[in-house]
N, C-alpha and C. Protein backbone atom coordinates (compact mmCIF):
# COMPACT_ATOMS: atom_id res chain seq x y z
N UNK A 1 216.58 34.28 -155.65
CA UNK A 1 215.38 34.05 -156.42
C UNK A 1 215.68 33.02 -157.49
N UNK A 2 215.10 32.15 -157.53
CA UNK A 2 214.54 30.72 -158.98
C UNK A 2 214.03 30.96 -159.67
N UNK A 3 215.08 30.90 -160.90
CA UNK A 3 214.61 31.36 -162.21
C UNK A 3 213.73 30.32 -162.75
N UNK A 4 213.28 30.00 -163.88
CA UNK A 4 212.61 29.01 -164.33
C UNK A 4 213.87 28.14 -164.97
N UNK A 5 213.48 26.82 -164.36
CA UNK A 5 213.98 25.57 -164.62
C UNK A 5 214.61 25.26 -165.95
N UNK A 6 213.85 26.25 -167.05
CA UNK A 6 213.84 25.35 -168.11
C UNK A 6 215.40 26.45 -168.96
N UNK A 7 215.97 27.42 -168.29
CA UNK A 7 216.71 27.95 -168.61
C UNK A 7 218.53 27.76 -168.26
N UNK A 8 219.44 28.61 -168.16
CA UNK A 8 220.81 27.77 -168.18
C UNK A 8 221.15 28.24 -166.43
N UNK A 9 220.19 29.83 -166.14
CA UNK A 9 220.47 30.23 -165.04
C UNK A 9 220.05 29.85 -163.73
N UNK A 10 218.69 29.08 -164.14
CA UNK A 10 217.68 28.58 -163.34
C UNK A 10 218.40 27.29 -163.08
N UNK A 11 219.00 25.99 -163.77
CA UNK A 11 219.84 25.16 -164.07
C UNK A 11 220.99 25.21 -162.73
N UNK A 12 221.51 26.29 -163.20
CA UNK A 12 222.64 26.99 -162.14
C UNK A 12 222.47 26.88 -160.70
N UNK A 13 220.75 27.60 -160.36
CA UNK A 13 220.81 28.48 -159.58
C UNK A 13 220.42 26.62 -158.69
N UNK A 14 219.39 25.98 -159.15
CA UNK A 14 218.83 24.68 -158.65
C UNK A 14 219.96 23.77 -158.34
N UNK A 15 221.38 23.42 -159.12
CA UNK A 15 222.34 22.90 -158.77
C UNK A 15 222.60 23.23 -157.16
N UNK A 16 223.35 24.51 -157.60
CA UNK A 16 223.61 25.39 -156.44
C UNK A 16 222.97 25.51 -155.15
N UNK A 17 221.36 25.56 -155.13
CA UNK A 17 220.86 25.06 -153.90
C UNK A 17 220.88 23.83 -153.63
N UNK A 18 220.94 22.67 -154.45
CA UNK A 18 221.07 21.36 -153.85
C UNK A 18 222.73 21.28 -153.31
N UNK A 19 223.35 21.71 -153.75
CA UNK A 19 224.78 21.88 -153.11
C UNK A 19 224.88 22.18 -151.59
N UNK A 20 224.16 23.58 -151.28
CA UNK A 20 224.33 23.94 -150.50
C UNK A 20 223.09 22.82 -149.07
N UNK A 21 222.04 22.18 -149.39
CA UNK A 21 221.18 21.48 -148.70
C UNK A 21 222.13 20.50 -148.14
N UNK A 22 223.34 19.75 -149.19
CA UNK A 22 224.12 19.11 -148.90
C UNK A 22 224.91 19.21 -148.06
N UNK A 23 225.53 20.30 -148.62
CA UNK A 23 226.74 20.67 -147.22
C UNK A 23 226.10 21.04 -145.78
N UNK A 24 225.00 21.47 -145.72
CA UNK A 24 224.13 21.53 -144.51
C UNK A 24 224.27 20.21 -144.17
N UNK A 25 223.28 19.50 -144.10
CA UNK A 25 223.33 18.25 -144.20
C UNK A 25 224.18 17.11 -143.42
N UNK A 26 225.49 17.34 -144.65
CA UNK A 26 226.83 17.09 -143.93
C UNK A 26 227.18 17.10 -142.77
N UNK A 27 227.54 18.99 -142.81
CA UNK A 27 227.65 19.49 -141.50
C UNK A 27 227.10 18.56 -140.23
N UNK A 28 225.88 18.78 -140.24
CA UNK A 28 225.03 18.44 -139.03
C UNK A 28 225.42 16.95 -138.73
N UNK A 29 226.07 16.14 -139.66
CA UNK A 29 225.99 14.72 -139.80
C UNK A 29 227.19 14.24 -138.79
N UNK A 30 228.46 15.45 -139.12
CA UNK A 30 229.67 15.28 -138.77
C UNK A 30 229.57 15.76 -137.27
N UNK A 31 228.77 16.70 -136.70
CA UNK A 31 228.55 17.16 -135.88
C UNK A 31 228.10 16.10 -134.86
N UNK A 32 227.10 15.77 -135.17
CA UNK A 32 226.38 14.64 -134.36
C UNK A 32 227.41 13.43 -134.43
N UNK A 33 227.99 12.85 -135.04
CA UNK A 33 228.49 12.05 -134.86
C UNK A 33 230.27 12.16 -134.05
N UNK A 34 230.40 13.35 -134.14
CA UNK A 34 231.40 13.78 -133.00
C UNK A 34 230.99 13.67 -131.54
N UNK A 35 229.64 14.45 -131.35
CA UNK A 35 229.17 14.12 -130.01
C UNK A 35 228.57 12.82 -130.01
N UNK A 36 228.39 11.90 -130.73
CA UNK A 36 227.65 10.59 -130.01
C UNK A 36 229.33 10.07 -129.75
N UNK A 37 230.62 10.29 -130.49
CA UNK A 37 232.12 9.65 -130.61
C UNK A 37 232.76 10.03 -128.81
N UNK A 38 232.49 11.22 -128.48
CA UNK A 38 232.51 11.46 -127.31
C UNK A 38 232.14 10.85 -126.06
N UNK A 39 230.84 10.94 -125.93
CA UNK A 39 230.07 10.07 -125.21
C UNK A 39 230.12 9.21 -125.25
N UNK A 40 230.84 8.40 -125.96
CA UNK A 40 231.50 6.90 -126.48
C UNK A 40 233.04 6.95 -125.63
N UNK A 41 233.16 7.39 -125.67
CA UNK A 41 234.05 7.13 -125.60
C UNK A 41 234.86 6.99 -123.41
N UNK A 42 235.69 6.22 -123.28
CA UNK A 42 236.10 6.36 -121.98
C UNK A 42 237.33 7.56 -121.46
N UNK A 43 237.54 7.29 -120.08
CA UNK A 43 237.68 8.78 -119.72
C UNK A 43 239.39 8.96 -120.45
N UNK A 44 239.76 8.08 -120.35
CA UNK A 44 241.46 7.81 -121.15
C UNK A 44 241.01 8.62 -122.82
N UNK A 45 240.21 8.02 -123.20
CA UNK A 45 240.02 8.09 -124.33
C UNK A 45 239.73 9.74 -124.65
N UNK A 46 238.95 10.57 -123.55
CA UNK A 46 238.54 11.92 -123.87
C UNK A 46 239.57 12.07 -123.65
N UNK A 47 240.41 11.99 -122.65
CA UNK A 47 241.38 12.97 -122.41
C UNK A 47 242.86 13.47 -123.46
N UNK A 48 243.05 11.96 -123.99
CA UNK A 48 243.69 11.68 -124.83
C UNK A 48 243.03 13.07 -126.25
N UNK A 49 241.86 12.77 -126.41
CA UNK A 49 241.56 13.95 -127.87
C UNK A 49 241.29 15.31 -127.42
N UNK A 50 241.11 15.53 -126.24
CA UNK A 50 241.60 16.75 -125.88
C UNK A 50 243.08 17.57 -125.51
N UNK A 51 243.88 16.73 -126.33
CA UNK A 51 245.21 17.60 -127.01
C UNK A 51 246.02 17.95 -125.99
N UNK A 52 245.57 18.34 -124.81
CA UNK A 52 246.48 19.33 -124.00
C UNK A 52 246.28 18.65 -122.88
N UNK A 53 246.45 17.28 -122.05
CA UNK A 53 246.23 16.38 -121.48
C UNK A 53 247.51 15.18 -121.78
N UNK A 54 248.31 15.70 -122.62
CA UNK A 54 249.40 14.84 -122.71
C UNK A 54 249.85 14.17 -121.68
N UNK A 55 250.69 14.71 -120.85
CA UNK A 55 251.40 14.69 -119.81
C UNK A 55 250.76 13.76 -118.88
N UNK A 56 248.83 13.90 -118.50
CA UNK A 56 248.36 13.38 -118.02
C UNK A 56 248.17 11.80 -117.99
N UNK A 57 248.11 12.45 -119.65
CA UNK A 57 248.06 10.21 -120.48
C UNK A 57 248.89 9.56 -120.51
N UNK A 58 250.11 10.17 -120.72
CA UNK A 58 251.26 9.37 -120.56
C UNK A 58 251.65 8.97 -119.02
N UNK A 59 251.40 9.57 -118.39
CA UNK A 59 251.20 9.44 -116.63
C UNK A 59 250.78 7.97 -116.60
N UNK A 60 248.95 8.29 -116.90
CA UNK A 60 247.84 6.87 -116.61
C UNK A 60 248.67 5.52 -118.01
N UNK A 61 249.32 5.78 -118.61
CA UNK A 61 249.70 4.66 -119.94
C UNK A 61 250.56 4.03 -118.95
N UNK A 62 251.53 4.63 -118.42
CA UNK A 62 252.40 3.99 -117.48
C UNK A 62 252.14 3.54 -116.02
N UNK A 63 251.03 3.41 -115.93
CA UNK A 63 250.37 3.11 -114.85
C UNK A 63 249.71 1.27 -114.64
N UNK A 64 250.11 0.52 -115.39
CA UNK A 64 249.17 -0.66 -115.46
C UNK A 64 248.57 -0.66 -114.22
N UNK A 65 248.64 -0.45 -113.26
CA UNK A 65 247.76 -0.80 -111.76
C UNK A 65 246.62 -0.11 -111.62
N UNK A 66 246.70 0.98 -112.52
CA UNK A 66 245.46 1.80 -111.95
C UNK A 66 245.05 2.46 -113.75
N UNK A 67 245.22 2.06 -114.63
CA UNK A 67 244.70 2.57 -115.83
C UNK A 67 243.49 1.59 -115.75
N UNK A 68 243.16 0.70 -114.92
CA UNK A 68 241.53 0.44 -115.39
C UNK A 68 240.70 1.68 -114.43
N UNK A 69 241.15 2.50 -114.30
CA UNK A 69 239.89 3.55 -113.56
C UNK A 69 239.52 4.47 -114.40
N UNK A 70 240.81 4.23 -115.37
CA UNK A 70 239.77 5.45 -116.60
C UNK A 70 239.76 4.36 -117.66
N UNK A 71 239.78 3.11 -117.67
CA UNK A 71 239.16 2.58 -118.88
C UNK A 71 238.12 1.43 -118.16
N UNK A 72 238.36 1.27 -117.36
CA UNK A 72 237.15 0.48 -117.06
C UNK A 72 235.97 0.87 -116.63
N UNK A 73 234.75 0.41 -116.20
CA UNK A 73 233.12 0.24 -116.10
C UNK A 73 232.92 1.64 -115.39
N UNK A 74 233.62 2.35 -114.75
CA UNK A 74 233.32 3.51 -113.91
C UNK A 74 231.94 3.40 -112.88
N UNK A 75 231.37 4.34 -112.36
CA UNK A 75 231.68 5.69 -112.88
C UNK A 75 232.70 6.31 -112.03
N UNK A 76 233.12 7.05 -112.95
CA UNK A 76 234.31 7.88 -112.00
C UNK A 76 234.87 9.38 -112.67
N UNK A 77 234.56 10.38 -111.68
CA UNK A 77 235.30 11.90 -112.11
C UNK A 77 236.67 12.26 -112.33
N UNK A 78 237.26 12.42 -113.22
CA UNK A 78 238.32 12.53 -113.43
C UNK A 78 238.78 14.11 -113.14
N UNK A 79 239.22 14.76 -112.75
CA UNK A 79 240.17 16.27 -112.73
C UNK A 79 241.05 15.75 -113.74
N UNK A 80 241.57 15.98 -114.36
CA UNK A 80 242.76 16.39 -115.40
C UNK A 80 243.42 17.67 -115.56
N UNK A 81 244.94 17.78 -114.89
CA UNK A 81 245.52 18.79 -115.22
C UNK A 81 246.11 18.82 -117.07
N UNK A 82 246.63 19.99 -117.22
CA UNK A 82 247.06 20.49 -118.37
C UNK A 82 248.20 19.89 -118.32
N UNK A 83 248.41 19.93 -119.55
CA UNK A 83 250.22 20.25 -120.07
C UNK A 83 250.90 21.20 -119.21
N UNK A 84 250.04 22.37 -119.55
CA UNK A 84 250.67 23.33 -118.57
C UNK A 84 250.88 23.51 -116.76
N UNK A 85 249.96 22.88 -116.61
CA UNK A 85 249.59 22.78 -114.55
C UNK A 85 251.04 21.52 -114.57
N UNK A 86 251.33 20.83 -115.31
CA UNK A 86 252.58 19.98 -115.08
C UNK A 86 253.73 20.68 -115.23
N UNK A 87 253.78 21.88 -116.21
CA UNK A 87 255.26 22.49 -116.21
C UNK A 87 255.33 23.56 -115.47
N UNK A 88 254.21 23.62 -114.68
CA UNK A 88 254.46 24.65 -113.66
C UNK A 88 254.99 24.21 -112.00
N UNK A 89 254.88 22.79 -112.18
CA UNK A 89 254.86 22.18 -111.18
C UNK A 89 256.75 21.89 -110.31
N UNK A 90 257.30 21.89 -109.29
CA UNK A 90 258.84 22.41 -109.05
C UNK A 90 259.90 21.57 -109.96
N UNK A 91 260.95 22.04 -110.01
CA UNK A 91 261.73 21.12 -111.15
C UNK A 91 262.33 19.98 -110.10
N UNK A 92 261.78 18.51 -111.14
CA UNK A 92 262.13 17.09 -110.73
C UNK A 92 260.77 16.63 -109.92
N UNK A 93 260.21 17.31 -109.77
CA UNK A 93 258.61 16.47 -109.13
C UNK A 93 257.78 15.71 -110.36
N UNK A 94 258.16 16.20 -111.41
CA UNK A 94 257.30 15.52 -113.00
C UNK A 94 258.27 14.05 -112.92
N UNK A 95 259.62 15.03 -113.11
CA UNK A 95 260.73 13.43 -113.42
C UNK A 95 260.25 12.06 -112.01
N UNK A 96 260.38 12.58 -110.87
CA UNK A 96 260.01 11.94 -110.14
C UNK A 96 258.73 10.88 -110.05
N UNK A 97 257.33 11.36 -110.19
CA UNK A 97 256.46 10.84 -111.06
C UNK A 97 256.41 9.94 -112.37
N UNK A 98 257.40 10.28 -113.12
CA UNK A 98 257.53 9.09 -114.37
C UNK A 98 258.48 8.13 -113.79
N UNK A 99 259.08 8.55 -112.87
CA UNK A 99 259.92 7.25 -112.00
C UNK A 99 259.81 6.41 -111.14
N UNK A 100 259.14 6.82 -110.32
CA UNK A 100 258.39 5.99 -109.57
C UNK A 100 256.67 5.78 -109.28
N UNK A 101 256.65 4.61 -109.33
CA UNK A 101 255.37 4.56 -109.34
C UNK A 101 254.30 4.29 -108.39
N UNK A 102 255.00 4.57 -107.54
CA UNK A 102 253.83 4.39 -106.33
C UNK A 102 253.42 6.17 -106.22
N UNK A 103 254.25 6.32 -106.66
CA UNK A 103 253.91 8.24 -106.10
C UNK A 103 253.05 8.26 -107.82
N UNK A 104 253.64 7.45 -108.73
CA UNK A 104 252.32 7.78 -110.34
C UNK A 104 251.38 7.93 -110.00
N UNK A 105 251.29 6.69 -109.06
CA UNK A 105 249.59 6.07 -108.76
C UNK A 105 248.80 6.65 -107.98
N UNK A 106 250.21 7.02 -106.72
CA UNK A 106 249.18 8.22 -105.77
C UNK A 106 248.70 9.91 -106.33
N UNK A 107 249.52 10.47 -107.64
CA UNK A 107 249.06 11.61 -107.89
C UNK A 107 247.67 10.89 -109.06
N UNK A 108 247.84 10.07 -109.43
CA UNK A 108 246.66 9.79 -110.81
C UNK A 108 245.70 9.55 -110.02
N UNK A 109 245.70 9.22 -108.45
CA UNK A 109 244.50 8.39 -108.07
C UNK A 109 243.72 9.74 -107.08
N UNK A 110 245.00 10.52 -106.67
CA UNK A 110 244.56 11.70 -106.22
C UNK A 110 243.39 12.67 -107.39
N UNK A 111 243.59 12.47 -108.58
CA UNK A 111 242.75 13.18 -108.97
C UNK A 111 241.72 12.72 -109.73
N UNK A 112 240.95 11.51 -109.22
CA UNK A 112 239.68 10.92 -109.45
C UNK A 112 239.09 10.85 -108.46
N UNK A 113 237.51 11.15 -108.42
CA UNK A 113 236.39 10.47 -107.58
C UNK A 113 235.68 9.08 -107.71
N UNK A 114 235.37 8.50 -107.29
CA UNK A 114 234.35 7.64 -107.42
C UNK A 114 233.11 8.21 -107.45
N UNK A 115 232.78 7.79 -108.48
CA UNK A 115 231.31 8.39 -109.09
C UNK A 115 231.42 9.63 -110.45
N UNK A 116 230.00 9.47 -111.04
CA UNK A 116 230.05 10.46 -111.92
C UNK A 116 229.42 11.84 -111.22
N UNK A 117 230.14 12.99 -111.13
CA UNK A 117 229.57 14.24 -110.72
C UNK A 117 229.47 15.37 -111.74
N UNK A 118 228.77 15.46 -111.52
CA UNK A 118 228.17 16.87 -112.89
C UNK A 118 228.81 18.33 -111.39
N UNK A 119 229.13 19.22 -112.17
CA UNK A 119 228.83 20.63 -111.42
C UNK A 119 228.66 21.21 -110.67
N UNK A 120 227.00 20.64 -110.64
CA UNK A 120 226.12 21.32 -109.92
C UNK A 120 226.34 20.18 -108.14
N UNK A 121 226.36 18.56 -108.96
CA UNK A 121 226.88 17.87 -107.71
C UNK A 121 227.90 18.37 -107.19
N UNK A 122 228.67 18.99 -107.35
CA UNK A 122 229.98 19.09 -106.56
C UNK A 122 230.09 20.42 -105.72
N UNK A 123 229.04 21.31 -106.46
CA UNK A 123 228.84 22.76 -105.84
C UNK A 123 228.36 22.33 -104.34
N UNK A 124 226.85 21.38 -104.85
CA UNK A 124 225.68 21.18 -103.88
C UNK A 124 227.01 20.76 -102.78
N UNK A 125 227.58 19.89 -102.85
CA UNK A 125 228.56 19.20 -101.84
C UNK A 125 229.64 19.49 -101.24
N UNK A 126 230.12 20.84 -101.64
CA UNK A 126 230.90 22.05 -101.60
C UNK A 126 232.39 20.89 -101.16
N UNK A 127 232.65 19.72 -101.27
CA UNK A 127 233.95 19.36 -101.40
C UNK A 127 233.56 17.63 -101.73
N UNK A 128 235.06 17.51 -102.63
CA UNK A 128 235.29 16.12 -103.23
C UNK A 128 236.14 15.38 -102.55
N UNK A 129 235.92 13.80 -102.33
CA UNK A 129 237.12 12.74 -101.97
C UNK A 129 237.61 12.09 -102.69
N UNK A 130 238.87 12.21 -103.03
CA UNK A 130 239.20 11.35 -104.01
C UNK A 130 239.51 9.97 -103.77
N UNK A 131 239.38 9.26 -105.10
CA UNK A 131 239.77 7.79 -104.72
C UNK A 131 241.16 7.35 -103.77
N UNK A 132 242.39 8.52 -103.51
CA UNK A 132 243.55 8.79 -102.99
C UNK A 132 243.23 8.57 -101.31
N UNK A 133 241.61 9.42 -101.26
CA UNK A 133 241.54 9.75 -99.54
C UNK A 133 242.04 11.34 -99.74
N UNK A 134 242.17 11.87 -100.61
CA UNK A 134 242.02 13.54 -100.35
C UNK A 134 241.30 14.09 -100.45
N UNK A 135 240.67 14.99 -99.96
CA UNK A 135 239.67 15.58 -99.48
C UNK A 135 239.99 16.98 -99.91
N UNK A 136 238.79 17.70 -101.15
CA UNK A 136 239.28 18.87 -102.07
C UNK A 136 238.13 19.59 -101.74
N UNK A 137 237.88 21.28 -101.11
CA UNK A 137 237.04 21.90 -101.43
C UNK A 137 236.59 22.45 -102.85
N UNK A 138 235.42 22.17 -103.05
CA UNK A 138 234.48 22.75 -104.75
C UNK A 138 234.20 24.47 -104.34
N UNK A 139 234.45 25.18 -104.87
CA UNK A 139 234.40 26.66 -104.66
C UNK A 139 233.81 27.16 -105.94
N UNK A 140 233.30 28.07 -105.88
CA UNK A 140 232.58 29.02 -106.95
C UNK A 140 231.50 28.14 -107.84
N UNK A 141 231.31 28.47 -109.17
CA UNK A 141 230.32 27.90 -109.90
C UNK A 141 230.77 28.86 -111.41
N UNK A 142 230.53 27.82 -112.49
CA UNK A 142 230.48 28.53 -114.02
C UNK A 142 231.78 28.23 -114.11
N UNK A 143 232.33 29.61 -114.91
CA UNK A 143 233.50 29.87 -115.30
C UNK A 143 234.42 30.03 -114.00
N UNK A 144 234.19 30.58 -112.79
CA UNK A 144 235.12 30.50 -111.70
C UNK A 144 235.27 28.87 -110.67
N UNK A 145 234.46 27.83 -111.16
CA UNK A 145 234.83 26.56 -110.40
C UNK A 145 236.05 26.17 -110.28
N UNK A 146 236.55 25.92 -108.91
CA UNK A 146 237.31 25.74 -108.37
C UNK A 146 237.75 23.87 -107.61
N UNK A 147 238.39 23.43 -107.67
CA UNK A 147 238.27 21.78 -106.81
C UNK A 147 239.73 22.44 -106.72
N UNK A 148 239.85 22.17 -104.82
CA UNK A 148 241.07 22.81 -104.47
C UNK A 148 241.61 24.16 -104.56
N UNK A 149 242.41 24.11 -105.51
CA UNK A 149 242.86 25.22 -106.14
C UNK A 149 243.55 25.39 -107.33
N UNK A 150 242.34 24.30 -108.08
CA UNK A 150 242.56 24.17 -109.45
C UNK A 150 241.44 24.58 -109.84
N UNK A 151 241.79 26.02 -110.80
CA UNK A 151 240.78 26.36 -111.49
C UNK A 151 240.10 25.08 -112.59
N UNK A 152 238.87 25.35 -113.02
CA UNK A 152 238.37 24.44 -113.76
C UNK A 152 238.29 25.24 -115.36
N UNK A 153 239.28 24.52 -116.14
CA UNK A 153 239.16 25.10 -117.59
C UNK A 153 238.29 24.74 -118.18
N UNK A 154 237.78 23.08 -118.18
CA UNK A 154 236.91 23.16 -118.85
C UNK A 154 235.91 22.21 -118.18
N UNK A 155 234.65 21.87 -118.07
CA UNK A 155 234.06 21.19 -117.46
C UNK A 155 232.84 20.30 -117.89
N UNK A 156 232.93 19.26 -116.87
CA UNK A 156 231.76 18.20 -117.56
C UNK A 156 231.78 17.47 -118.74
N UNK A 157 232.91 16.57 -119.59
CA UNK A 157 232.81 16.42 -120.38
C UNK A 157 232.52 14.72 -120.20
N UNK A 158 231.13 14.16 -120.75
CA UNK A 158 231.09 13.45 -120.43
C UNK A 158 231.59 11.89 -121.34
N UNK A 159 231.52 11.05 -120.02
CA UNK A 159 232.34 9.71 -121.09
C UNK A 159 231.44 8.68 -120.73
N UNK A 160 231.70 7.57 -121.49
CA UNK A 160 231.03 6.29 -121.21
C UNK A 160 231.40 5.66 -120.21
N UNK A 161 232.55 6.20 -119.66
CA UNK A 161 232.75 5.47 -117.86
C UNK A 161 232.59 6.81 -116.89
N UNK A 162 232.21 7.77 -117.16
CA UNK A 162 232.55 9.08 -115.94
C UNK A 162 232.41 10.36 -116.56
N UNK A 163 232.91 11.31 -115.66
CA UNK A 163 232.76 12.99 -116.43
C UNK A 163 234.40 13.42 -116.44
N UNK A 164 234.85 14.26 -117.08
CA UNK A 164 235.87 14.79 -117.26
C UNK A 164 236.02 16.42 -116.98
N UNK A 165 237.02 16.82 -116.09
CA UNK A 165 237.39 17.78 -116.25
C UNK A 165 238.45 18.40 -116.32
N UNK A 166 239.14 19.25 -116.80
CA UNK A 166 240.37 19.79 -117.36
C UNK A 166 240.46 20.53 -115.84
N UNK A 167 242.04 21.13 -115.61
CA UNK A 167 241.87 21.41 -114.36
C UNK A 167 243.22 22.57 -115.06
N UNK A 168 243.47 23.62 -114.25
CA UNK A 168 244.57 24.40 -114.73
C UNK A 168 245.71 24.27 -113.73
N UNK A 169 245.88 23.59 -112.66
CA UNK A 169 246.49 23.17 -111.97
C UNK A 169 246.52 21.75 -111.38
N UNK A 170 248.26 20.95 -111.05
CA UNK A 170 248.09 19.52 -110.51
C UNK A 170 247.75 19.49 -109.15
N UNK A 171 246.67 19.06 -108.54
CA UNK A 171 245.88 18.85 -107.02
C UNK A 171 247.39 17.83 -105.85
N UNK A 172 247.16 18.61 -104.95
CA UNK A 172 248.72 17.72 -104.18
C UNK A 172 247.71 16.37 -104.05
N UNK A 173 248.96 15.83 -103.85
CA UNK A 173 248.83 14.55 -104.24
C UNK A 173 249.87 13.55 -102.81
N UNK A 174 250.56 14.39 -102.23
CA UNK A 174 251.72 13.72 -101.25
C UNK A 174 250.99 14.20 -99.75
């Protein structure tokens, strides 16, 4: 309740709500401008600020032959395994991968489509081809989507060249 203006509490209380209009305000400001930064952004670029995609970026950085598929004009679906779907993967198949690069190119290229696919496209189509020539069944829907037999952690994130998805496992690739 607003006291009258003309007192020390009322003073107080009127500060205090303009404070708080502000930080609202704010909020919403920082918010929106995270999601327009997103959608801005290309598929290198999401994957990169989604933290746990390391392994992946440093993969496509060392790639000059094929890093224009996630930075250039797209559209194109990306799968992205984890940090983790890489250290689960047999010991010396990672080392192998940062060493040679025809097998870089064939696991990075294994896990893009040509084209942007939302979800629901990939359900309707119940399997994906990748730019590789592998051929992945789409299983379940929501929280249980499946490409292959990589669960989907997180999904649809979209970019200014394509969609992104986090994957909890690396898709074969040989």
């Amino acid at each position: 309740m607003l006291r009258q203006p003309g007192t020390a509490t009322g003073l107080v209380e009127a500060i205090e709500m303009k404070s708080r209009i502000l930080t609202i305000f704010l909020s919403y400001s920082l918010l929106a401008a995270a999601h327009v930064r997103a959608a801005d952004a290309n598929l290198l670029e999401a994957a990169t600020a989604q933290g746990n995609l390391t392994t992946f970026v440093e993969l496509v950085k060392n790639s000059p032959g094929v890093k224009s598929v996630f930075t250039g004009p797209g559209p194109t679906t990306l799968f992205a395994p984890t940090d983790e779907a890489f250290a689960k993967l047999a010991k010396g198949v990672l080392d192998g991968l940062k060493g040679n690069e025809d097998k870089r190119e064939a696991a990075l290229l294994s896990h893009c489509a040509g084209g942007a696919f939302l979800s629901s496209d990939l359900i309707k189509a119940k399997s994906v081809s990748s730019l590789w020539s592998k051929e992945f069944p789409v299983t379940g829907a929501g929280k249980t989507l499946k490409v292959g037999t990589a669960g989907v952690v997180k999904a649809e994130i979209k970019t200014s060249n394509g969609v992104l998805y986090v994957l909890d496992s690396v898709l074969p690739f040989e």
